[in-house]
Protein backbone atom coordinates (compact mmCIF):
# COMPACT_ATOMS: atom_id res chain seq x y z
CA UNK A 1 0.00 0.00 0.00
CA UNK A 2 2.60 2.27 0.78
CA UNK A 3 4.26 1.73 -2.51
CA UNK A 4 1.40 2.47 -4.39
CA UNK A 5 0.28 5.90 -2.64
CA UNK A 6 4.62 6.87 -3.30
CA UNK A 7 4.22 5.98 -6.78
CA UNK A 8 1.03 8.17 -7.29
CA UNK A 9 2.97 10.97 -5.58
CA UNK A 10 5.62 10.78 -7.74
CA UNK A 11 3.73 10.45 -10.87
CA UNK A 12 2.13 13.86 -9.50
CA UNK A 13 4.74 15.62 -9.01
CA UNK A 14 6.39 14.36 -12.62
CA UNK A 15 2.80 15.95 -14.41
CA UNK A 16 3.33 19.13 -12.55
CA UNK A 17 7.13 19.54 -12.74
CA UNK A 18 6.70 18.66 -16.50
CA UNK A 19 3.22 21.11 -17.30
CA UNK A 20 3.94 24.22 -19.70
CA UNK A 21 2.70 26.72 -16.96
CA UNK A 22 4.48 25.56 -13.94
CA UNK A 23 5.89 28.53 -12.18
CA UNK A 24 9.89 28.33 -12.02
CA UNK A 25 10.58 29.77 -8.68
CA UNK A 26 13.05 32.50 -10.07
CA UNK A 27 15.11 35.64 -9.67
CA UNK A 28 15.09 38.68 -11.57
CA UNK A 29 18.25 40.84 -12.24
CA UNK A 30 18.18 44.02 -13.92
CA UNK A 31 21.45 45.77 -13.69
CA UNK A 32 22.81 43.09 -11.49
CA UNK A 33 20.37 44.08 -8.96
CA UNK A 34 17.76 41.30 -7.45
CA UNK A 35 14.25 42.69 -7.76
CA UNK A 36 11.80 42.46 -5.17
CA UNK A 37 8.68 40.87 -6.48
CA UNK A 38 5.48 39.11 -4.66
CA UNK A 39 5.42 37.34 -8.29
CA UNK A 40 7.61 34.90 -10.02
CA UNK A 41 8.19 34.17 -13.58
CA UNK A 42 6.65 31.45 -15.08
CA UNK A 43 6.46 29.32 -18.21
CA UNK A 44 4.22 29.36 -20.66
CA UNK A 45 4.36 27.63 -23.99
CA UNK A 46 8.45 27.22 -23.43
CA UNK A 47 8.36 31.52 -23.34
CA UNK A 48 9.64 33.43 -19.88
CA UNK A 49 6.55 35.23 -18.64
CA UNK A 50 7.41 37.98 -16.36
CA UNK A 51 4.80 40.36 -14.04
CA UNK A 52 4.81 43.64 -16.11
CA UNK A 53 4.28 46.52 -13.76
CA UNK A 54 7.35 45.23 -11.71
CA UNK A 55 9.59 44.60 -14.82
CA UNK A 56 8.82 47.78 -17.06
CA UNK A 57 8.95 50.37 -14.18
CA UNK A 58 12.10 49.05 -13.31
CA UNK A 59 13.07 49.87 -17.00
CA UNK A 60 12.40 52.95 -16.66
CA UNK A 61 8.96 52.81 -17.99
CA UNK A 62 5.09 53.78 -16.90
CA UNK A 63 2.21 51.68 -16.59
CA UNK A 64 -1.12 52.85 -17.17
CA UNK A 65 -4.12 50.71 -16.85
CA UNK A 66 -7.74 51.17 -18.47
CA UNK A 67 -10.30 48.66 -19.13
CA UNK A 68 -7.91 45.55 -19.48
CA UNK A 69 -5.85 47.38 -21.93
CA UNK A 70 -2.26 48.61 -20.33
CA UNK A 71 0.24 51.57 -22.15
CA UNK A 72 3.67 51.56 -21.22
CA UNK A 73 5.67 54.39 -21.79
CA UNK A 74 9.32 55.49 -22.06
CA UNK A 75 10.72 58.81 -23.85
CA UNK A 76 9.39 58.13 -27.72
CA UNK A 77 8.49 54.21 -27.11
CA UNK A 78 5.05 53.63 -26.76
CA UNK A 79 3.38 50.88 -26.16
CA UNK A 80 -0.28 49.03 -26.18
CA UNK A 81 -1.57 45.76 -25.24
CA UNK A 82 -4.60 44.28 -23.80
CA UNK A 83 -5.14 41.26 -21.45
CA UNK A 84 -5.08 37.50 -22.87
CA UNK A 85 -4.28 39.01 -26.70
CA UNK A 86 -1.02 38.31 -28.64
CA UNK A 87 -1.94 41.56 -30.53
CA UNK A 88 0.55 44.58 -29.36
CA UNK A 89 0.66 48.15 -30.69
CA UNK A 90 3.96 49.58 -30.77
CA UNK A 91 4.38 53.08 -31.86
CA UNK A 92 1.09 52.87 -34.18
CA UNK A 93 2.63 49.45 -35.59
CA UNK A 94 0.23 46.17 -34.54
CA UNK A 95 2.68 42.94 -33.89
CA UNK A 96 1.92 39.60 -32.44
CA UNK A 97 3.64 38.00 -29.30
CA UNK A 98 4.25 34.41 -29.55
CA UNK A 99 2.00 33.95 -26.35
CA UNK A 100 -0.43 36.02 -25.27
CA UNK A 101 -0.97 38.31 -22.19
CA UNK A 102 -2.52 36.89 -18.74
CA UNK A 103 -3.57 37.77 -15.39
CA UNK A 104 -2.62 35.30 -12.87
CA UNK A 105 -2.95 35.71 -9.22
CA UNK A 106 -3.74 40.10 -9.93
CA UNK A 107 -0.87 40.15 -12.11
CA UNK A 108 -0.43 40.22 -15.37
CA UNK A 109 2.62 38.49 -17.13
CA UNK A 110 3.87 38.88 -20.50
CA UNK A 111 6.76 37.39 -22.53
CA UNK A 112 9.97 38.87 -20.92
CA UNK A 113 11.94 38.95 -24.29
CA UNK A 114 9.29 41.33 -25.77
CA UNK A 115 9.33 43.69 -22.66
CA UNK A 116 13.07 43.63 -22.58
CA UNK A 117 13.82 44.11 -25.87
CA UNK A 118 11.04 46.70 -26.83
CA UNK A 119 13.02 49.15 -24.63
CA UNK A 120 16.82 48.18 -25.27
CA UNK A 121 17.95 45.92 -22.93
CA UNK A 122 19.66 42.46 -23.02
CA UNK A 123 17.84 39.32 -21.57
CA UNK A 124 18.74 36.00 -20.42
CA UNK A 125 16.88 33.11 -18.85
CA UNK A 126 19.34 30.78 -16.83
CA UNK A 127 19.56 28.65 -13.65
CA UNK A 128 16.23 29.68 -12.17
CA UNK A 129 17.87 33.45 -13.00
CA UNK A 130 16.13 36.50 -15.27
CA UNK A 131 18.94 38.60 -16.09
CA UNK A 132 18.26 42.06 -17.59
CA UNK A 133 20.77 44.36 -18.86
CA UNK A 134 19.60 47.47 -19.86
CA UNK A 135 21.57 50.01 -22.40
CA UNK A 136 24.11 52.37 -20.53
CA UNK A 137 23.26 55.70 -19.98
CA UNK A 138 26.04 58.09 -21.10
CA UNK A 139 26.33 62.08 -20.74
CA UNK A 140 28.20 63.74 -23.33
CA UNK A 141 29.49 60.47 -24.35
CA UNK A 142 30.67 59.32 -20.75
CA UNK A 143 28.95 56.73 -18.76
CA UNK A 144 27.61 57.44 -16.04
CA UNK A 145 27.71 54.84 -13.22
CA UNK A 146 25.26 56.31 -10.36
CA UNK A 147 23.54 59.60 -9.24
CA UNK A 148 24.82 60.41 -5.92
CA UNK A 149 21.92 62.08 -3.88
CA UNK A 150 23.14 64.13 -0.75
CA UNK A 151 21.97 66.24 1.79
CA UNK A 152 23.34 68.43 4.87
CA UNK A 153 21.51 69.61 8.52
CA UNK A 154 23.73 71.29 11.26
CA UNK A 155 23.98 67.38 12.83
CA UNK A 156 25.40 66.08 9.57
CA UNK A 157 24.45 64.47 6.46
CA UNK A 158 23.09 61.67 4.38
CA UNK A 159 25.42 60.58 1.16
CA UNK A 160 23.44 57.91 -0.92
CA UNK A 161 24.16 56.58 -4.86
CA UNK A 162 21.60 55.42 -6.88
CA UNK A 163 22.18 52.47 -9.45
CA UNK A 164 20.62 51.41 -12.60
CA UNK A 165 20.82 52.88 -16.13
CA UNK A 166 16.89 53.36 -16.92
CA UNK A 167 17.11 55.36 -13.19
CA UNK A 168 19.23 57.53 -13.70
CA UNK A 169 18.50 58.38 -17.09
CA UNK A 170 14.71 59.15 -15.52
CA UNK A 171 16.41 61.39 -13.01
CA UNK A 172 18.22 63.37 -15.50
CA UNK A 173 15.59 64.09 -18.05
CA UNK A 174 13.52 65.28 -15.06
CA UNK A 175 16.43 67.77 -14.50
CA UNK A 176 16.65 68.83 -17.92
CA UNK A 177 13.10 68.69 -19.39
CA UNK A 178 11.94 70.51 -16.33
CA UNK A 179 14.07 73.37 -16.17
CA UNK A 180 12.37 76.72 -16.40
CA UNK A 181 13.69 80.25 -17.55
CA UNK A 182 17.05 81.23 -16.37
CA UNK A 183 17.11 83.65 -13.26
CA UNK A 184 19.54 85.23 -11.52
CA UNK A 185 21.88 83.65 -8.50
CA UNK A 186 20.13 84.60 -5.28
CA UNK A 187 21.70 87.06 -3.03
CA UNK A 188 21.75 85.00 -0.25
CA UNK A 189 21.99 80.56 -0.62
CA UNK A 190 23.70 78.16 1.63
CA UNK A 191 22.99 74.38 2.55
CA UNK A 192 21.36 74.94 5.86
CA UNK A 193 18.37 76.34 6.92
CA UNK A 194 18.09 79.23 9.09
CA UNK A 195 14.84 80.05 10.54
CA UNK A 196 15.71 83.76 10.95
CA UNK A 197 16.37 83.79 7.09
CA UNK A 198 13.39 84.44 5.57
CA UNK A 199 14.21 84.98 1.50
CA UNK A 200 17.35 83.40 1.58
CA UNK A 201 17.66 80.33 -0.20
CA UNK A 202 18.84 76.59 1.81
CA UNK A 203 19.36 73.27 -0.42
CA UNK A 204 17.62 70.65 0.29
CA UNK A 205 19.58 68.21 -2.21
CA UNK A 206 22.58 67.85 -4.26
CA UNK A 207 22.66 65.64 -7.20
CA UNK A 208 25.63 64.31 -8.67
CA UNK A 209 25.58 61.90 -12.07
CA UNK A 210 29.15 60.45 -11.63
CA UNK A 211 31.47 58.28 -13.67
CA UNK A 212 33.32 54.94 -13.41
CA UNK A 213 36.02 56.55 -11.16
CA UNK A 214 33.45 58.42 -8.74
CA UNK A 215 33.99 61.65 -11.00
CA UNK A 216 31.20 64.40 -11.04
CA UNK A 217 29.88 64.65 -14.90
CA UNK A 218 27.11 66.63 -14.25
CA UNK A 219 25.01 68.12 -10.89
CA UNK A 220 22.14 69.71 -10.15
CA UNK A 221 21.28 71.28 -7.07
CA UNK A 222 18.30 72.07 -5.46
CA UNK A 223 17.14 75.45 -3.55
CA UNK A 224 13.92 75.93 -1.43
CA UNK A 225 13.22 79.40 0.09
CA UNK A 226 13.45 80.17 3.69
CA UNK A 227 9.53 81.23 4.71
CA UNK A 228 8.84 84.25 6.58
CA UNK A 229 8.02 83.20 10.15
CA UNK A 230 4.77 85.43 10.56
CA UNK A 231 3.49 83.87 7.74
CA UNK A 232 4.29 86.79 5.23
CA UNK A 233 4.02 85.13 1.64
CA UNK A 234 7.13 86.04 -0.01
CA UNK A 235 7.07 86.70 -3.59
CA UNK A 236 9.73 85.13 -4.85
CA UNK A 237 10.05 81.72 -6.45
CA UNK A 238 9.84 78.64 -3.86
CA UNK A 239 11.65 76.29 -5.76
CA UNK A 240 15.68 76.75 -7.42
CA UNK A 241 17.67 74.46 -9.57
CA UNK A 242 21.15 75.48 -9.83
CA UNK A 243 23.33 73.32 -12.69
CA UNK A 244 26.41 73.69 -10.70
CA UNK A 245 28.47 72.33 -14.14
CA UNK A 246 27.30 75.12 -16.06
CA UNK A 247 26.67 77.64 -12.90
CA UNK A 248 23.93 78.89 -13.89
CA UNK A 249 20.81 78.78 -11.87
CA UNK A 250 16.59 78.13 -13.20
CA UNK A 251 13.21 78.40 -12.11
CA UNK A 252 12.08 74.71 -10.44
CA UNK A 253 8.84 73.40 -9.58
CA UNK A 254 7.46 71.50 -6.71
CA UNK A 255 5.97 69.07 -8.68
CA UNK A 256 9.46 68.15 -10.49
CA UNK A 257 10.94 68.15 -7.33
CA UNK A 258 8.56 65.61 -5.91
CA UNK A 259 8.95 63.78 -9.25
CA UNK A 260 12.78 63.44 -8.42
CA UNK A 261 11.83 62.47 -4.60
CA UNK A 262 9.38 59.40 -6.18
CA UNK A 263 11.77 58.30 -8.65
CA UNK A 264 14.13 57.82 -5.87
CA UNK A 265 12.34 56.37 -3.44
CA UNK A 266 11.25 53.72 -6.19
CA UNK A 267 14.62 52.83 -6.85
CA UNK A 268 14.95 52.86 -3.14
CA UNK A 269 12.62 50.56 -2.62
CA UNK A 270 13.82 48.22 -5.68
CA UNK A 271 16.98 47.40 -4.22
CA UNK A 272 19.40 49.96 -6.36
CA UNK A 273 19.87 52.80 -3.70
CA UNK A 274 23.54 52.21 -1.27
CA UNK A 275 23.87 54.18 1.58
CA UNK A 276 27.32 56.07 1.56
CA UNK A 277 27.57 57.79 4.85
CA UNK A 278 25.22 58.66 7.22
CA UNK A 279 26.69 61.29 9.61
CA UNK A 280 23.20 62.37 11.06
CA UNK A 281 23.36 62.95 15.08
């Protein structure tokens, strides 16, 4: 008897080890950084299926749902699909995947291949291991290994890098696309806040894009004003960005600045943010 109830087991788990949609308990790697996900990839028709939102943000892409039909997004890449369809949209052009959309488990997988490649990057499928390597982000022709993000109080300061190409490319167009009209340096800026400096200018960041050797290749840094303490609204612009490689200083907004703050903690939260130093008392 008990040889008959071990060879049903085994024959069990032999149909379910060997079924097309088993679901290979797996990594995922982008930038050679392991990606926290509540979902693995599976297999489906001998094609990698990974969960989108997870994959494509982390490419630097953005995910918008609306009645079973997603858009991802990234600079001039566009792209449309809808739930259990092999029928994609990219840029205006229809193509077919070789296996089609699903949801499974309030996620939706597609082919990892497609994803990857759609927005540059280099995939592999090995071991139990999705590796992604996306295409290096350069400025002015040099690559550019991390953002360092750092900030000062009077008790110290916080010095963190963040990793990953599609990251730090996100950070920088933020910078650049969302520069405004050029204004002149303010008569009074420093890195701390003073409460008894109301229309002075304190930074509240410093952002440096950095090489291979730990070089600055480009920063930004950014200004809020000091607030008047009786509640006087002052009338000059909140927000400061100051392109401390050019020296020359722009309007900001609050809402870019915030953008910059989400991206981060995204990446943050992703696995692809080291703390440097933390001298905070």
């Amino acid at each position: 008897m008990k040889k008959a109830i071990s060879g049903i087991f085994l024959a069990l788990i032999l149909i379910i080890t060997s079924s097309p949609t088993y679901a290979a308990t797996a990594q995922i790697k982008i930038d050679g950084v392991t990606i926290v996900s509540d979902a693995n990839p599976t297999v489906k028709n001998n094609r990698t299926m990974v969960p989108l939102r997870v994959i494509s943000e982390n490419l630097g892409a953005t995910v918008h749902w609306s009645d079973s039909q997603v858009t991802l997004t990234k600079n001039d890449m566009k792209v449309i699909l809808k739930l259990n369809s092999n029928k994609v949209v990219k840029n205006g052009k229809t193509e077919l995947l070789d296996v089609k959309s699903y949801m499974k488990n309030n996620r939706t997988f597609v082919p990892m291949r497609f994803i990857a490649e759609t927005f540059g990057s280099n995939v592999d499928y090995k071991n139990g291991i999705v590796t992604i390597d996306t295409k290096p982000f350069a400025i002015d022709g040099v690559k550019i290994k991390a953002m360092q993000y750092e900030f000062h109080m009077t008790m110290g300061g916080v010095i963190q890098q963040m990793k990953g190409n599609s990251y730090n490319e996100a950070a920088y167009n933020i910078f650049i696309e969302n520069k405004g009209s050029k204004v002149e340096a303010p008569a009074n800026y420093s890195w701390y806040f003073n409460i008894d400096s109301a229309g002075d200018y304190y930074k509240n960041a410093q952002y440096d894009f950095i090489d291979q050797e730990g070089k600055s290749v480009k920063r930004f840094d950014i200004y809020s004003l000091s607030q008047s303490s009786d509640g006087t609204v002052l009338k000059q612009p909140q927000i400061l960005i100051h392109d401390a490689t050019e020296n020359q200083w722009y309007l900001f907004s609050q809402t870019s600045n915030q953008s910059i703050d989400q991206l981060f903690d995204r990446a943050s939260m992703n696995g692809f943010v080291t703390l440097i130093s933390n001298t905070v008392v």
